[in-house]
C-alpha atoms as a PDB file:
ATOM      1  CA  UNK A   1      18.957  24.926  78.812  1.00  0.00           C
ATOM      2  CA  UNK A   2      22.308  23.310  78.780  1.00  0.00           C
ATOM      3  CA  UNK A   3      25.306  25.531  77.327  1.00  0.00           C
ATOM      4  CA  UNK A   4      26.829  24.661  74.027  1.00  0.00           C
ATOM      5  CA  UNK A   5      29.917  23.170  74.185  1.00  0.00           C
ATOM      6  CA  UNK A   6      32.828  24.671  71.658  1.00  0.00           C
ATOM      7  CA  UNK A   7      36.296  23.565  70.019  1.00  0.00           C
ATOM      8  CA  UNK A   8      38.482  25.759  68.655  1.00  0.00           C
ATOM      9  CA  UNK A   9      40.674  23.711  66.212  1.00  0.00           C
ATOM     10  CA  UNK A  10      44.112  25.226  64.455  1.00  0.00           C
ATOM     11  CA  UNK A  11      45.721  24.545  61.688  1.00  0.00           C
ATOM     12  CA  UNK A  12      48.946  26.309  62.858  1.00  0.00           C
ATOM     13  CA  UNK A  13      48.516  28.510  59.650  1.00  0.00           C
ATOM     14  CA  UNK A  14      50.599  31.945  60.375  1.00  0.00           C
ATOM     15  CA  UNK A  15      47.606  33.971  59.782  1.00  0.00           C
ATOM     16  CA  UNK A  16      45.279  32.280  62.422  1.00  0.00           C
ATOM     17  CA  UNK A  17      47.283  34.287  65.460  1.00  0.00           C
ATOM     18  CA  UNK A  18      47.819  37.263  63.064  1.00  0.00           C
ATOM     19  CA  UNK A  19      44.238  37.839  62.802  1.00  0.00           C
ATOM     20  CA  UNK A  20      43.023  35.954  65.812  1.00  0.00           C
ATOM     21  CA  UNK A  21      40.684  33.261  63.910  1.00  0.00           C
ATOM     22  CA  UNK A  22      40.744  29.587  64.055  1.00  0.00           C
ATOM     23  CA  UNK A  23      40.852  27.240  60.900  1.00  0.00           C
ATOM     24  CA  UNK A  24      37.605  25.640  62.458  1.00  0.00           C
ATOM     25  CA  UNK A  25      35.122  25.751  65.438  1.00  0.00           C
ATOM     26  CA  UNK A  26      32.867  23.185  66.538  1.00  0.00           C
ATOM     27  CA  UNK A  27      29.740  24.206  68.557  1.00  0.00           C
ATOM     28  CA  UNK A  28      27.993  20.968  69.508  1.00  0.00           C
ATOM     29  CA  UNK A  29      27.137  19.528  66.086  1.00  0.00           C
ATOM     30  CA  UNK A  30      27.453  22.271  64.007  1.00  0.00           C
ATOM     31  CA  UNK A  31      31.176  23.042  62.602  1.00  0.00           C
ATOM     32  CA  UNK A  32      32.276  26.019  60.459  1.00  0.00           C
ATOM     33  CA  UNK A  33      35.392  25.855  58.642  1.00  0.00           C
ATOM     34  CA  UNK A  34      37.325  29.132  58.104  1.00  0.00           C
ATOM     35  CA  UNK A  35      38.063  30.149  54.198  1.00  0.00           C
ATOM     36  CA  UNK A  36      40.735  28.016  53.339  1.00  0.00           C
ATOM     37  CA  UNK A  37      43.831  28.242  50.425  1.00  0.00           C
ATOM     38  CA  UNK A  38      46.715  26.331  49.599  1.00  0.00           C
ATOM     39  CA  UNK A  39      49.678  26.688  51.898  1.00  0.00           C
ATOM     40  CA  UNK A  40      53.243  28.040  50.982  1.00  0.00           C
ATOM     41  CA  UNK A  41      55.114  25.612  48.546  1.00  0.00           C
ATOM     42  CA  UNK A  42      52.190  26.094  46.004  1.00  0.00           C
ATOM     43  CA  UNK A  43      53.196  29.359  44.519  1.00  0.00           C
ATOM     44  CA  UNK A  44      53.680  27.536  40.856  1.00  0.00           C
ATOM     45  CA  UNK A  45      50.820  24.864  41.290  1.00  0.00           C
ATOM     46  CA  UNK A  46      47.568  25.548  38.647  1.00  0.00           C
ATOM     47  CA  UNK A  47      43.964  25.610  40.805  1.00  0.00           C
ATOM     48  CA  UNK A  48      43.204  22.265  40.406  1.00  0.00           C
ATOM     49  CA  UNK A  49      46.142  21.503  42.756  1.00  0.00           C
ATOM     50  CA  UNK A  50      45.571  24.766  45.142  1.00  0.00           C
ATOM     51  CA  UNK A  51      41.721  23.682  45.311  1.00  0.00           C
ATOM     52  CA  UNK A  52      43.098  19.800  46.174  1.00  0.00           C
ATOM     53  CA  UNK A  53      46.002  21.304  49.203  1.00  0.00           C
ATOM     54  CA  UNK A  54      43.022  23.194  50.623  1.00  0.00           C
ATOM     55  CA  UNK A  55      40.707  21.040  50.699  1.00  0.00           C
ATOM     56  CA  UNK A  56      43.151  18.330  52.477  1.00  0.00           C
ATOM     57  CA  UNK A  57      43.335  21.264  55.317  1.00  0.00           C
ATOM     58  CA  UNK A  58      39.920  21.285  55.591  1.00  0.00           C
ATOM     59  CA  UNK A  59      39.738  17.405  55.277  1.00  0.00           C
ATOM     60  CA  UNK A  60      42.170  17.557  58.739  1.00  0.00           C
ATOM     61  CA  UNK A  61      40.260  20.280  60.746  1.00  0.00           C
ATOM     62  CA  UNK A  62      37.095  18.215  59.974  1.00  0.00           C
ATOM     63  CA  UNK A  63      38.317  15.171  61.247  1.00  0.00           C
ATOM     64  CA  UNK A  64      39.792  16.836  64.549  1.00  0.00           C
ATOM     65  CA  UNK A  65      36.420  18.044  65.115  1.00  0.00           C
ATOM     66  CA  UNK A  66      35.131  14.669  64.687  1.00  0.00           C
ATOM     67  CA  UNK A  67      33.249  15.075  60.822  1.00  0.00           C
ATOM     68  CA  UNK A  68      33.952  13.580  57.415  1.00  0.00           C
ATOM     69  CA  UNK A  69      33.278  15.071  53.826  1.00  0.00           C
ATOM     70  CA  UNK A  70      30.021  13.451  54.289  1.00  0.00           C
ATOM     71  CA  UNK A  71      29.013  15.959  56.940  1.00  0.00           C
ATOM     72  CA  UNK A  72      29.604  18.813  54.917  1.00  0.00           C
ATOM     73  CA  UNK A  73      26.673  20.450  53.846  1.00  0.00           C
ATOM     74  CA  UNK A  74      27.973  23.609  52.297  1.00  0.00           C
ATOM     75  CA  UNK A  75      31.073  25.172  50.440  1.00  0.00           C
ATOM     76  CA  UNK A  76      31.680  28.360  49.187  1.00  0.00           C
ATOM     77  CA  UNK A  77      34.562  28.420  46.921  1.00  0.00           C
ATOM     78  CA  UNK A  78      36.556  31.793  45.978  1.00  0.00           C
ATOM     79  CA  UNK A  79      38.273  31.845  42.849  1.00  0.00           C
ATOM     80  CA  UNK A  80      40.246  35.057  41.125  1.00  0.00           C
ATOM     81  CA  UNK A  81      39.636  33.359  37.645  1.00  0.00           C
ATOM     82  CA  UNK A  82      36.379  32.445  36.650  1.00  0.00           C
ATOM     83  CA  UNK A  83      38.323  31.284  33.720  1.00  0.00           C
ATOM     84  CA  UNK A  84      39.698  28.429  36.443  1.00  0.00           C
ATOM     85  CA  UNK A  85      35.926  27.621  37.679  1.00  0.00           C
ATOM     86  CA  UNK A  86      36.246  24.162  35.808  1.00  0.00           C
ATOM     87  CA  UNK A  87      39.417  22.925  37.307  1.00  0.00           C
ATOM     88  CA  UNK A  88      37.925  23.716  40.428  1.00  0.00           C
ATOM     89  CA  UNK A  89      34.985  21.898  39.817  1.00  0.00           C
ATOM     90  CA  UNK A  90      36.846  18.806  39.564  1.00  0.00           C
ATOM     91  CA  UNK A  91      38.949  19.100  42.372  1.00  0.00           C
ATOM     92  CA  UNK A  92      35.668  20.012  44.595  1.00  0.00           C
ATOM     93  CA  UNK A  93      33.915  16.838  42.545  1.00  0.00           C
ATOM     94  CA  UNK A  94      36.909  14.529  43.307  1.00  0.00           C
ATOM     95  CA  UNK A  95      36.162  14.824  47.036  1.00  0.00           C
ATOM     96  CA  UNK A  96      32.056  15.584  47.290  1.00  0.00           C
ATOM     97  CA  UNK A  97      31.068  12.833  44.663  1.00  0.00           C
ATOM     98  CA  UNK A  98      27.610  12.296  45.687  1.00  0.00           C
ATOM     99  CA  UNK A  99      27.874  14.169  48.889  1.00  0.00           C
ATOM    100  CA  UNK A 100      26.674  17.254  46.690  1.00  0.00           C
ATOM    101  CA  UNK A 101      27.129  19.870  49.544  1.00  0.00           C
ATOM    102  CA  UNK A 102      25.279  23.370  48.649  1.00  0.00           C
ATOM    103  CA  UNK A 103      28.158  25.414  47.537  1.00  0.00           C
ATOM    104  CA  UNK A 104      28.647  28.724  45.916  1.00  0.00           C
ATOM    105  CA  UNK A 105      31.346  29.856  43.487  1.00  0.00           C
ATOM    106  CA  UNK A 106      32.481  33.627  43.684  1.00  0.00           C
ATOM    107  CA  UNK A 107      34.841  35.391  41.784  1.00  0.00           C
ATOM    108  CA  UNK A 108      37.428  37.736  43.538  1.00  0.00           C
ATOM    109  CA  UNK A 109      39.761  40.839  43.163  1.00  0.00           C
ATOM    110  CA  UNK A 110      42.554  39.057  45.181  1.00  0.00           C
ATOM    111  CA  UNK A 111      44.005  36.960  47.835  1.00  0.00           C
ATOM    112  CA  UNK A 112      46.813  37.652  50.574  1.00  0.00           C
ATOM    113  CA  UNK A 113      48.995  35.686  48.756  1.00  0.00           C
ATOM    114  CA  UNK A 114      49.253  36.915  44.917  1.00  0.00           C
ATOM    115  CA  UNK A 115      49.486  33.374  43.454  1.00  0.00           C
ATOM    116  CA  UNK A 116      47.276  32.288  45.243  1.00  0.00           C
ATOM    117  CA  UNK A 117      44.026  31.407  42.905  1.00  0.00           C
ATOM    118  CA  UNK A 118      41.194  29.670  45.276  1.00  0.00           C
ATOM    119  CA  UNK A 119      40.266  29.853  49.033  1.00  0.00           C
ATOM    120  CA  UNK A 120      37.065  27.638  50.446  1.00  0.00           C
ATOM    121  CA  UNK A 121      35.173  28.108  53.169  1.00  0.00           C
ATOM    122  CA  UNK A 122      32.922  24.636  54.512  1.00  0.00           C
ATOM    123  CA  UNK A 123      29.801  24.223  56.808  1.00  0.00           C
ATOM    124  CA  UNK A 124      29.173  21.013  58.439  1.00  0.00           C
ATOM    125  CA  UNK A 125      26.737  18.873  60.524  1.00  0.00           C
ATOM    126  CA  UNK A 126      26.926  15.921  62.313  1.00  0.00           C
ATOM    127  CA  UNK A 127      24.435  13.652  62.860  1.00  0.00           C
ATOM    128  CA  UNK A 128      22.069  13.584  65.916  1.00  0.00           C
ATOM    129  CA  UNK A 129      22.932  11.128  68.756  1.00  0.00           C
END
């Protein structure tokens, strides 16, 4: 059996050689995006527009590992509002359309950041060949 081949990929997010992690790996087809929130210069900005700057991180990380949003085949969003879950919903909507990854919305105590209000996690696949 051959062995799998693996990409780290970094955002250059301070916390990723703080706590040793990348923002994404890619083992052969399979690539798992780390949970995700909306950089510094979003401290005032509602979820909507944290959930939209995340996702455009992940957005980058999946194209350096060689995926679209139409490889994604799971989310799992993290809000500290459940009160927020709607704007959320759009944001996540605005960029999955039909794609329809599974996805999971939890609510949580708190973030790293205090203002921050939503971190994302993604799972993707690509295709065969």
């Amino acid at each position: 059996m051959s062995k799998s081949t693996r990409q780290n990929i970094s955002s250059g997010g301070a916390y990723e050689a703080v706590f040793g992690y990348s923002r994404a790996v890619r083992v052969d087809r399979h690539i798992h995006v780390s949970g995700t929130c909306a950089p510094a210069g979003h401290e005032k900005s509602d979820a909507k527009t944290q959930t939209l700057a995340a996702l455009d991180i992940i957005g980058r990380a999946l194209k350096e590992a060689g995926a679209d949003w139409s490889d994604v085949v799971r989310t799992v969003v993290y809000v500290k509002d459940m009160n927020e879950a709607e704007n959320v919903a759009e944001a996540h909507v605005s960029i999955f359309g039909d794609i329809r990854p599974a996805s999971t919305l939890v609510q949580v105590d708190s973030f790293m950041r205090v203002w921050q209000k939503v971190e994302i996690e993604a799972y993707a696949i690509l295709p065969a060949g």
